[in-house]
C-alpha atoms as a PDB file:
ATOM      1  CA  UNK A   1     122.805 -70.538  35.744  1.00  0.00           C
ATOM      2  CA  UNK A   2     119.888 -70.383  33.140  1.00  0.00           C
ATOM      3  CA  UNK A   3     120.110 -71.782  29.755  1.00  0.00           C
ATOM      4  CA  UNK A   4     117.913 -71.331  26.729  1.00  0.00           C
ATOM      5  CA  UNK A   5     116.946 -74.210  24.211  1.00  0.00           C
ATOM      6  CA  UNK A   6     115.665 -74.489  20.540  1.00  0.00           C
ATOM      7  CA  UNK A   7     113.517 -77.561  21.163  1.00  0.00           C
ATOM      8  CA  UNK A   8     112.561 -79.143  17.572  1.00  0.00           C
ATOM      9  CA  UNK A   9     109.025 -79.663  17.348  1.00  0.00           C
ATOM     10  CA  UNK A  10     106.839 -81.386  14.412  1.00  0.00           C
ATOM     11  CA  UNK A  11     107.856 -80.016  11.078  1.00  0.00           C
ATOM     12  CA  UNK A  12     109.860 -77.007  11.563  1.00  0.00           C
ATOM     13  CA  UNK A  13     108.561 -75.271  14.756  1.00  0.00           C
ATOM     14  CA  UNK A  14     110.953 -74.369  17.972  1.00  0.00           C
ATOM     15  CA  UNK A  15     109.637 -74.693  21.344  1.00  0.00           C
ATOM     16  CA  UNK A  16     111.636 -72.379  23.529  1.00  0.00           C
ATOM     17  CA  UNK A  17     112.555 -73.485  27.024  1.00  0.00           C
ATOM     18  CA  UNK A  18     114.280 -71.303  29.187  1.00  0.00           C
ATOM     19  CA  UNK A  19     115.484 -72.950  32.662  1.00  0.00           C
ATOM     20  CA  UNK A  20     117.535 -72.901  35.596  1.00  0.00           C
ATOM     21  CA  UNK A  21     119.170 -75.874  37.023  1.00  0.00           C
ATOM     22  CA  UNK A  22     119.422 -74.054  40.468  1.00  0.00           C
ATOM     23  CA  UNK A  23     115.494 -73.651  40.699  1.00  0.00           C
ATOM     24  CA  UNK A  24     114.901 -76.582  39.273  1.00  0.00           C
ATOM     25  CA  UNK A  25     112.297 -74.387  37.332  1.00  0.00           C
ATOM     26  CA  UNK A  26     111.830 -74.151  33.541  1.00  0.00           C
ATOM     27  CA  UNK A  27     109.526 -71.855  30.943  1.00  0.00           C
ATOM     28  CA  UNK A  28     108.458 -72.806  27.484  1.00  0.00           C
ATOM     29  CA  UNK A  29     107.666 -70.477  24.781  1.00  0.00           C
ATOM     30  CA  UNK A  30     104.584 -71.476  22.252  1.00  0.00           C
ATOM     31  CA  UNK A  31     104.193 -75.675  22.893  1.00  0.00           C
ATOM     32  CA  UNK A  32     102.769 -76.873  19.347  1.00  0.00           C
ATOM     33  CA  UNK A  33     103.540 -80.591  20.838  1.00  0.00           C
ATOM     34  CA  UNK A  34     104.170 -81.576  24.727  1.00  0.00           C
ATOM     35  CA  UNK A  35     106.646 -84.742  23.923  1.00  0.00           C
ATOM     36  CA  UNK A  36     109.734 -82.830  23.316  1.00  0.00           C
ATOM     37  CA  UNK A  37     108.484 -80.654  25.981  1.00  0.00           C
ATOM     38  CA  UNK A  38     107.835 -83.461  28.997  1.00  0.00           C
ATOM     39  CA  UNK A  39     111.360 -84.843  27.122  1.00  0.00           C
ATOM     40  CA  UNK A  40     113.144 -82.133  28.376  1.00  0.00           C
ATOM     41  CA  UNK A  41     112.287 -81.512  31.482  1.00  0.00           C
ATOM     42  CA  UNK A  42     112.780 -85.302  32.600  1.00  0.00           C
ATOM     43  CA  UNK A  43     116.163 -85.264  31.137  1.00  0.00           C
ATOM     44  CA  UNK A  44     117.206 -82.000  32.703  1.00  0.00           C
ATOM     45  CA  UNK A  45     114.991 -82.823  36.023  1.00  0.00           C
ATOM     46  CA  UNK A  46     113.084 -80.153  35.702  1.00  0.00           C
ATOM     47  CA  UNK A  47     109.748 -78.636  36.588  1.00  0.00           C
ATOM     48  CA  UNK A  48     107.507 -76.562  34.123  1.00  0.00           C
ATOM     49  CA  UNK A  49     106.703 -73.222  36.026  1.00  0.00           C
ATOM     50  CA  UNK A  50     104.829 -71.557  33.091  1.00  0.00           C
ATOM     51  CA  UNK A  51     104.104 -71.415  29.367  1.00  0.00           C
ATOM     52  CA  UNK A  52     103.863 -68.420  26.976  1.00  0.00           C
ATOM     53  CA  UNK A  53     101.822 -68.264  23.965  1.00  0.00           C
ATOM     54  CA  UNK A  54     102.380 -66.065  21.273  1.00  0.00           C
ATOM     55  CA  UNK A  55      99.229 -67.051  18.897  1.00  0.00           C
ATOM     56  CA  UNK A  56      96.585 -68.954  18.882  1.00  0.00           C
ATOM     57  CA  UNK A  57      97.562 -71.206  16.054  1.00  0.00           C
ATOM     58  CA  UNK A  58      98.037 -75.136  16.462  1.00  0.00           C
ATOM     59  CA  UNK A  59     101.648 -75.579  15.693  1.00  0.00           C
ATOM     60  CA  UNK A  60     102.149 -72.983  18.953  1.00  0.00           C
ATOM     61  CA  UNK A  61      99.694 -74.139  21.048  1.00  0.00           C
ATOM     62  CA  UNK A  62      98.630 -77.597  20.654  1.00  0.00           C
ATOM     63  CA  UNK A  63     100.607 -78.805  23.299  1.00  0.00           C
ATOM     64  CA  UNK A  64      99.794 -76.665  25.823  1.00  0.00           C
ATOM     65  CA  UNK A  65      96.710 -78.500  27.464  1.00  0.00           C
ATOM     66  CA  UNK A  66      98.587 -81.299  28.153  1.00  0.00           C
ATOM     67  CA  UNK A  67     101.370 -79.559  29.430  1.00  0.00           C
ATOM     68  CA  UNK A  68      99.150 -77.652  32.022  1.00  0.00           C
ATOM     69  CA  UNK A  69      97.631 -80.958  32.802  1.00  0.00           C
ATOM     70  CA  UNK A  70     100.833 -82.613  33.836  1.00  0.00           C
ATOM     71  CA  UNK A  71     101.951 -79.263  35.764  1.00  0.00           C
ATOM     72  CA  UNK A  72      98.872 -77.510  37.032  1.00  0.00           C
ATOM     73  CA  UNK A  73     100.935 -75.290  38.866  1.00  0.00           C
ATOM     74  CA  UNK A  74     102.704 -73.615  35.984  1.00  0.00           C
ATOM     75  CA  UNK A  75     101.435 -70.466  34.995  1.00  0.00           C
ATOM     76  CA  UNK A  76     100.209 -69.907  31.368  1.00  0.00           C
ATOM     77  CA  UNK A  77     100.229 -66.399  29.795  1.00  0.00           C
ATOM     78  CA  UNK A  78      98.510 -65.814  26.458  1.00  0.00           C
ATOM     79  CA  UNK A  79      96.975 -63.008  24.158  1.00  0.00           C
ATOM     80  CA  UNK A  80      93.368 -62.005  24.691  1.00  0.00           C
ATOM     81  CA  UNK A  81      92.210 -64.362  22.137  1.00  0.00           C
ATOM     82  CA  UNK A  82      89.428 -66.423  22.205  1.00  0.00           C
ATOM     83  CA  UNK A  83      90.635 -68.912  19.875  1.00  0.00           C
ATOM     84  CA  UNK A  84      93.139 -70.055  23.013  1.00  0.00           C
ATOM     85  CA  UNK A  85      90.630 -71.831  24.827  1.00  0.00           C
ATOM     86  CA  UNK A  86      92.968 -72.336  28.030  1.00  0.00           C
ATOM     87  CA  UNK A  87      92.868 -71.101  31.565  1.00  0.00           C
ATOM     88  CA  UNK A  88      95.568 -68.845  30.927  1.00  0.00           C
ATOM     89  CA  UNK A  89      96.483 -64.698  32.178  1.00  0.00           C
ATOM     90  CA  UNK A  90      95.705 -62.396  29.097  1.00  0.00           C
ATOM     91  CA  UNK A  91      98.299 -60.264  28.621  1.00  0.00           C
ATOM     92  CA  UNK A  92      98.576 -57.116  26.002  1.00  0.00           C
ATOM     93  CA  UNK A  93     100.759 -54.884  25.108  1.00  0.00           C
ATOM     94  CA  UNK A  94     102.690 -52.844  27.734  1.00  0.00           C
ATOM     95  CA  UNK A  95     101.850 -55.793  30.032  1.00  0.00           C
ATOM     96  CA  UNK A  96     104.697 -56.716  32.739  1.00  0.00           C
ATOM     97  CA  UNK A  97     105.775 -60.658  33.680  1.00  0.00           C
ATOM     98  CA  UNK A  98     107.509 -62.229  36.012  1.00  0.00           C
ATOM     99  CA  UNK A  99     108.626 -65.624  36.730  1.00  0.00           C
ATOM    100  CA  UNK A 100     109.884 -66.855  39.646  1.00  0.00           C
ATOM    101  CA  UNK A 101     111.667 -69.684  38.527  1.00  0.00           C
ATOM    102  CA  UNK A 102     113.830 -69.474  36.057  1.00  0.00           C
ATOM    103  CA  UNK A 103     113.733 -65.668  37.605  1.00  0.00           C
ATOM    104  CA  UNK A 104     112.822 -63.870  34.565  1.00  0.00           C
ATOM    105  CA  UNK A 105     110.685 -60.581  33.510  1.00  0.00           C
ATOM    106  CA  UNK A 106     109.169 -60.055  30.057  1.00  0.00           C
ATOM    107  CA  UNK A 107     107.061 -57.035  28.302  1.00  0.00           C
ATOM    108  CA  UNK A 108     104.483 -57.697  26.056  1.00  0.00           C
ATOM    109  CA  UNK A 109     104.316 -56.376  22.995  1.00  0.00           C
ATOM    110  CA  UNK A 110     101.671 -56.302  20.339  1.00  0.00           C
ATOM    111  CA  UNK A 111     103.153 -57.281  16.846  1.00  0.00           C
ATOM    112  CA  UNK A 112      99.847 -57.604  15.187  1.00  0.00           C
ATOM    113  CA  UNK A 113     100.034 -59.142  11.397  1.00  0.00           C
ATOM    114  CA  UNK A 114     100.422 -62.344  11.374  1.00  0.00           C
ATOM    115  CA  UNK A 115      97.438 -62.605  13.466  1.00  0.00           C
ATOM    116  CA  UNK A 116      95.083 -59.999  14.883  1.00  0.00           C
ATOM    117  CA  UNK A 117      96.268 -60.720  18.642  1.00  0.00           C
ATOM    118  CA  UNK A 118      99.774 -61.589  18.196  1.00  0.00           C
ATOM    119  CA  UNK A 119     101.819 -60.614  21.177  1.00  0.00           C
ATOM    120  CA  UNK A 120     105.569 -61.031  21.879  1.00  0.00           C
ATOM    121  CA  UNK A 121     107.694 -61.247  24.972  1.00  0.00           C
ATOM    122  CA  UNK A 122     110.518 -59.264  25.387  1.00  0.00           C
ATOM    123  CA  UNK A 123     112.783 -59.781  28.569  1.00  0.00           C
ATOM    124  CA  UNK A 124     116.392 -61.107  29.502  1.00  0.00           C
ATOM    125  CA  UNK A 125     118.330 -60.085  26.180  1.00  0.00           C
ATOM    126  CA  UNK A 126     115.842 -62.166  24.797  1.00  0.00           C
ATOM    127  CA  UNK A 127     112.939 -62.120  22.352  1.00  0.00           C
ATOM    128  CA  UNK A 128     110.118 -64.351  21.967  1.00  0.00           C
ATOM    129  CA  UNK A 129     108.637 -63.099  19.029  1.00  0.00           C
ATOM    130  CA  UNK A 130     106.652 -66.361  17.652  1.00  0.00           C
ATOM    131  CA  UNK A 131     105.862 -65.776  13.837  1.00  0.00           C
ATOM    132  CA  UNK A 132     106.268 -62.396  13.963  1.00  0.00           C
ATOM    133  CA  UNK A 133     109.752 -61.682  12.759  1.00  0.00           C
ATOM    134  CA  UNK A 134     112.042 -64.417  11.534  1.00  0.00           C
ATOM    135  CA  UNK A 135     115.755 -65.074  10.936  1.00  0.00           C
ATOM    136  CA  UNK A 136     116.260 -62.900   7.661  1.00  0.00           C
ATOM    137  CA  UNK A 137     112.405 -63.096   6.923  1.00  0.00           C
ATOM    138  CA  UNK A 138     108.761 -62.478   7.871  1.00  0.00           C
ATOM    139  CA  UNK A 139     105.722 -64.279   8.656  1.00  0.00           C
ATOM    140  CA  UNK A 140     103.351 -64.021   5.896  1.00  0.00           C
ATOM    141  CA  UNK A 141      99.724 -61.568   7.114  1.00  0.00           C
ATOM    142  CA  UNK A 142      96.712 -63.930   7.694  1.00  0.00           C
ATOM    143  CA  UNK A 143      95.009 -61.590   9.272  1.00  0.00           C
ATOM    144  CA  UNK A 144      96.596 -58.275   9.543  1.00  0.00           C
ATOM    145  CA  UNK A 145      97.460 -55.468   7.020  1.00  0.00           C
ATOM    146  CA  UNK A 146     101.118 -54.518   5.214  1.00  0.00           C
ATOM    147  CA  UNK A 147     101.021 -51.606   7.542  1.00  0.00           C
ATOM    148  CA  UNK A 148     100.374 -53.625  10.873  1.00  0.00           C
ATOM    149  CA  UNK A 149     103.101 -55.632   9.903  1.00  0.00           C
ATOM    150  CA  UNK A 150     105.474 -53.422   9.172  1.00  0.00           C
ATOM    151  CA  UNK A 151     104.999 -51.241  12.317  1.00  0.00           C
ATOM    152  CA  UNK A 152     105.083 -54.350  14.112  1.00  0.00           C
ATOM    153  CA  UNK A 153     108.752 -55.094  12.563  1.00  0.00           C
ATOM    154  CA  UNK A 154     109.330 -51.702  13.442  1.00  0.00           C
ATOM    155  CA  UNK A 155     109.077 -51.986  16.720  1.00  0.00           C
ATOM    156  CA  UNK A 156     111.044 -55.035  17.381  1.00  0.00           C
ATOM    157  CA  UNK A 157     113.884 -53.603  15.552  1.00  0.00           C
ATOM    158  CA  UNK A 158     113.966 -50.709  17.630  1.00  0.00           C
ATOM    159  CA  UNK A 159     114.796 -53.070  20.450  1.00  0.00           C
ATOM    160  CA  UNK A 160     118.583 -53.442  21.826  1.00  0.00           C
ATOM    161  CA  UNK A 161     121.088 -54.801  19.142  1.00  0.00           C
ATOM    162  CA  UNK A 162     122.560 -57.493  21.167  1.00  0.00           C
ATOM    163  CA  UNK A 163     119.157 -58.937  21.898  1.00  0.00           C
ATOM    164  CA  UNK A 164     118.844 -62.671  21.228  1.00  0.00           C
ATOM    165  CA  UNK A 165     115.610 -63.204  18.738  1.00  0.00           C
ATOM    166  CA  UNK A 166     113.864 -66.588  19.642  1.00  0.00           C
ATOM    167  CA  UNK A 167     111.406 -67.432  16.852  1.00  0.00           C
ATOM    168  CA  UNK A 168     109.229 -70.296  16.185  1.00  0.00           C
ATOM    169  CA  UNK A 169     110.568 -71.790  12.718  1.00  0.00           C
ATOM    170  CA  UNK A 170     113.577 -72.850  11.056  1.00  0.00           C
ATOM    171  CA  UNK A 171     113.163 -70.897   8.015  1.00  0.00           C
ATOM    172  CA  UNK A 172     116.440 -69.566   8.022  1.00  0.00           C
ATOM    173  CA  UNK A 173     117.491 -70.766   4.580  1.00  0.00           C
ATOM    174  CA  UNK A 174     114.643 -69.954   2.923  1.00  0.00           C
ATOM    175  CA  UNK A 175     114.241 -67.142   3.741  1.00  0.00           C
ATOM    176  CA  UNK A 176     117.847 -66.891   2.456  1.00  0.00           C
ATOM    177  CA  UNK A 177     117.070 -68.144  -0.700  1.00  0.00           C
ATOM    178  CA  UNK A 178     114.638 -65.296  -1.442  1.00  0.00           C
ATOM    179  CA  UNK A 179     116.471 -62.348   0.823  1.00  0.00           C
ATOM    180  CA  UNK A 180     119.593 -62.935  -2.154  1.00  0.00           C
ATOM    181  CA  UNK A 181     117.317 -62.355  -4.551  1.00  0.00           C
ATOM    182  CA  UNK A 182     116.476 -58.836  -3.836  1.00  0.00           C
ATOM    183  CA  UNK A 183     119.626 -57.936  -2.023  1.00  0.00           C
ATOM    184  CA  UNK A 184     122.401 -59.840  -3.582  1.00  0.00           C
ATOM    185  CA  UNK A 185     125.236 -57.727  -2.983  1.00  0.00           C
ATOM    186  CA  UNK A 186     124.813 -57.143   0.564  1.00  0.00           C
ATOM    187  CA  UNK A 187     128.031 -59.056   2.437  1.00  0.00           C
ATOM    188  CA  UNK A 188     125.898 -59.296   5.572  1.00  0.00           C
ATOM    189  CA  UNK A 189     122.878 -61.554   3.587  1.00  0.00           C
ATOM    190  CA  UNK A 190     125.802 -64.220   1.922  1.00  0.00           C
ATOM    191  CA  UNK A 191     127.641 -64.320   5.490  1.00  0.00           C
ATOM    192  CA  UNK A 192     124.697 -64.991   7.434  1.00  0.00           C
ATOM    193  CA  UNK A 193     123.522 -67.531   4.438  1.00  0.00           C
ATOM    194  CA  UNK A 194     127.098 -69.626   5.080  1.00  0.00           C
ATOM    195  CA  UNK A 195     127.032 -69.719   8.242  1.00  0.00           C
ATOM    196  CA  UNK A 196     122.898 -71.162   8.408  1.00  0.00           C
ATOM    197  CA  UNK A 197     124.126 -73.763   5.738  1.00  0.00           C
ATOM    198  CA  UNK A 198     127.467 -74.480   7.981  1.00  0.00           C
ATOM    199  CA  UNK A 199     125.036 -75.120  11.110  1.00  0.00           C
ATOM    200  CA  UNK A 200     122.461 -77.246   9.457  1.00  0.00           C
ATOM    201  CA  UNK A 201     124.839 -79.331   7.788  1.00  0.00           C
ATOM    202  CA  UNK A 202     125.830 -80.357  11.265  1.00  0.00           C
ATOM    203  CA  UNK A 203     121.935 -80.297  12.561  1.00  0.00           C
ATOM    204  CA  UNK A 204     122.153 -77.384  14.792  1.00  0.00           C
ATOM    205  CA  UNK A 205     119.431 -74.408  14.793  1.00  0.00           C
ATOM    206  CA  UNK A 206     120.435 -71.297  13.588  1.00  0.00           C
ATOM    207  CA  UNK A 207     118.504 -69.639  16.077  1.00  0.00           C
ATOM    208  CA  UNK A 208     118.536 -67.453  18.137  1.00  0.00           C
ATOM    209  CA  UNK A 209     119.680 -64.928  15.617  1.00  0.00           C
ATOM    210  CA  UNK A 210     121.257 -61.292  16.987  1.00  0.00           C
ATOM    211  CA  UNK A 211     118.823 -58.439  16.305  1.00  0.00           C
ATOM    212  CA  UNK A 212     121.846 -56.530  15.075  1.00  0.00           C
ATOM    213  CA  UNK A 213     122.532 -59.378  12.349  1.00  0.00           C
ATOM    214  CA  UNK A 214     118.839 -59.105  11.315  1.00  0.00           C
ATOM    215  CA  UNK A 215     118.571 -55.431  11.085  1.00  0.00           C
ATOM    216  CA  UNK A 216     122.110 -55.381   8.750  1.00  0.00           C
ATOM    217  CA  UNK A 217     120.769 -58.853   6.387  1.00  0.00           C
ATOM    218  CA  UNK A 218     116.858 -59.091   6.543  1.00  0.00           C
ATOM    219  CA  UNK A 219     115.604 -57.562   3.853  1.00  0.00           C
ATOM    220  CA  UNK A 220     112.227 -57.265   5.480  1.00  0.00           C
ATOM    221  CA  UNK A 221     114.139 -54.610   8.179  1.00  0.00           C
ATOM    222  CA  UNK A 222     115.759 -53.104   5.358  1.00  0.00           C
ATOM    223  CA  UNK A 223     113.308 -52.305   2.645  1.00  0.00           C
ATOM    224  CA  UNK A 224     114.382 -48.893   2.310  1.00  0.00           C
ATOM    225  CA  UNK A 225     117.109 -50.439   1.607  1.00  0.00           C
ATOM    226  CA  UNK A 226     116.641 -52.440  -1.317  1.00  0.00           C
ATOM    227  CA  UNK A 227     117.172 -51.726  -4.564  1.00  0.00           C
ATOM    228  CA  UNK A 228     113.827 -50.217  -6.580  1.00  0.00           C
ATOM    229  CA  UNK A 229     114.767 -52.793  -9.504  1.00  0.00           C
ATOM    230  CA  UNK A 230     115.288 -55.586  -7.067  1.00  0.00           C
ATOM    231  CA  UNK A 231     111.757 -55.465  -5.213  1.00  0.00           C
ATOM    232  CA  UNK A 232     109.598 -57.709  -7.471  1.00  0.00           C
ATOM    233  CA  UNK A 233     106.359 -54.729  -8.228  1.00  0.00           C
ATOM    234  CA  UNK A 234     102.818 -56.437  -8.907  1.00  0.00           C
ATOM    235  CA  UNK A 235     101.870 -56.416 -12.108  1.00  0.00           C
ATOM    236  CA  UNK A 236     101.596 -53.024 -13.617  1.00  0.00           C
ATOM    237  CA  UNK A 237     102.416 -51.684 -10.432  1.00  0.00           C
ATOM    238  CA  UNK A 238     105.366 -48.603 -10.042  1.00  0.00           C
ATOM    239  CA  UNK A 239     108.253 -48.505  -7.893  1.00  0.00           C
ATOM    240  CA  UNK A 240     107.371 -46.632  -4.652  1.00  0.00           C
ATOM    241  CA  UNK A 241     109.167 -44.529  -2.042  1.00  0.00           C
ATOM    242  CA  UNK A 242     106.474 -45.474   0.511  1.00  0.00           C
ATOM    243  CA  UNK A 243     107.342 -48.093   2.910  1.00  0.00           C
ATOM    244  CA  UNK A 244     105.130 -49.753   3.779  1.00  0.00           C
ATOM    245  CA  UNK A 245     104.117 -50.177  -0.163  1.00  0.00           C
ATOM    246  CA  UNK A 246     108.040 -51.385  -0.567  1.00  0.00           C
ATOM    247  CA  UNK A 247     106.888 -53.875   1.964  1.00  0.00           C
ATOM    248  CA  UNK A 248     104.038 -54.849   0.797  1.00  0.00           C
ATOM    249  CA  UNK A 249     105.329 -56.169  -2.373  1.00  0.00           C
ATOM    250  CA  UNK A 250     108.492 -57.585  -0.949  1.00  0.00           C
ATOM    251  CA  UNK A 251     106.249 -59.879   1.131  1.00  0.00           C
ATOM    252  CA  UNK A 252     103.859 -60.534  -1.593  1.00  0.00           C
ATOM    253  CA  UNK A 253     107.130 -61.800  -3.854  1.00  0.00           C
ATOM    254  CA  UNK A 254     108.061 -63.746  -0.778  1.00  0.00           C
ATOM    255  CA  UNK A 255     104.183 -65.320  -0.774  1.00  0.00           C
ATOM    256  CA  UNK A 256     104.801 -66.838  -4.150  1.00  0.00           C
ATOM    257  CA  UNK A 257     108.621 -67.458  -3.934  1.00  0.00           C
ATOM    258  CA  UNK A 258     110.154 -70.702  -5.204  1.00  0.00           C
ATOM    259  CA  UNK A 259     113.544 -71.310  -4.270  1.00  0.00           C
END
């Protein structure tokens, strides 16, 4: 029997860890710390059979060294990125996986925007989509374009509605805060929004989130959607039928949003 788990790691990152007691085998998804990690897996008595990366930033990989020092067995799958300076398979998009223990098999996809290499892994009912696409939000473009990111969003919502998306912050209420803004009548958003505040009131994650919940509240899956006097236009700009320009300034508002 396999279960998955929203490890808490430094500020407001998830590790993901996806094991099976049978195997005795477990996967983690973007390590930004090995503690809660190496916590785990002695708890559960567990061995680590392979890490994925998603980026190459710190708060998903920073752990991974260690990890891969304590299990030099486990395999470690990453982006072709430089900036990951670990032994690790490159995988891009298209790219097949498959891990023994916890049995498990994963496409790649490229969801380039929030970095230049950022891949996800797709696989299981599940998503590992890193900072890619949130619960009812975004990641912000550090080095990609409004257009990468939206056809990156694109295709992740194209995937299967019952698939379970695994991202790498809690941001849920945040993002909340600013998705009411700009959609405040949808029934979806405030139901969504109560139920994130119900959760972290008890300290539970409110991930994973349903795609099928995300495509019906997240305003960044919706901007066709939104209301042309509710999307916050730069300055001296003029509402636009274009996506990807709806998007653009949706996420710009979202840059400079305070809740």
């Amino acid at each position: 029997m396999q279960s998955l788990r929203a490890l808490p790691a430094l500020r407001d990152n998830y590790i993901w860890m996806l094991a099976d007691a049978a195997s005795g085998g477990a996967l983690v998804v973007d390590p930004g710390e090995a503690r809660p990690v190496l916590r785990a897996l002695e708890q559960d008595g567990l061995a680590l059979t392979a890490i994925l990366l998603t980026h190459h930033h710190a708060d998903h990989i920073g752990g991974a060294s260690e990890l891969a020092e304590r299990f030099p067995d486990a395999a470690i799958l990453a982006p072709h990125d430089h900036r990951i300076a670990l032994d690790a398979r490159r995988v891009g998009h298209g790219d097949r996986v498959e891990i023994p223990a916890p049995a498990a098999r994963f496409e790649v996809l490229e969801v380039h925007g929030h970095t230049r290499s950022h891949i996800a892994y797709y696989g299981e009912g599940m998503l590992f989509c890193g900072d890619t696409l949130f619960s009812l939000g975004c990641g912000r473009m550090f080095e990609g374009t409004p257009a990468e990111m939206l056809a990156s969003l694109d295709r992740l919502a194209s995937l299967p509605g019952n698939t379970m998306v695994c991202c790498g912050h809690e941001y849920t209420l945040a993002n909340a805060a600013f998705a009411l803004t700009v959609d405040p009548e949808n029934r979806a958003l405030h139901a969504r929004t109560e139920t994130a505040r119900s959760l972290r009131a008890h300290g539970e994650p409110t991930l994973p989130a349903r795609l099928d919940d995300e495509r019906a509240a997240n305003p960044f899956l919706r901007v066709e959607a939104i209301a042309d006097n509710r999307i916050p236009w730069p300055q001296a700009g003029t509402p636009s039928h274009r996506r990807v320009d709806r998007f653009a300034a949706l996420r710009q508002a979202k840059d400079h949003f305070q809740a």
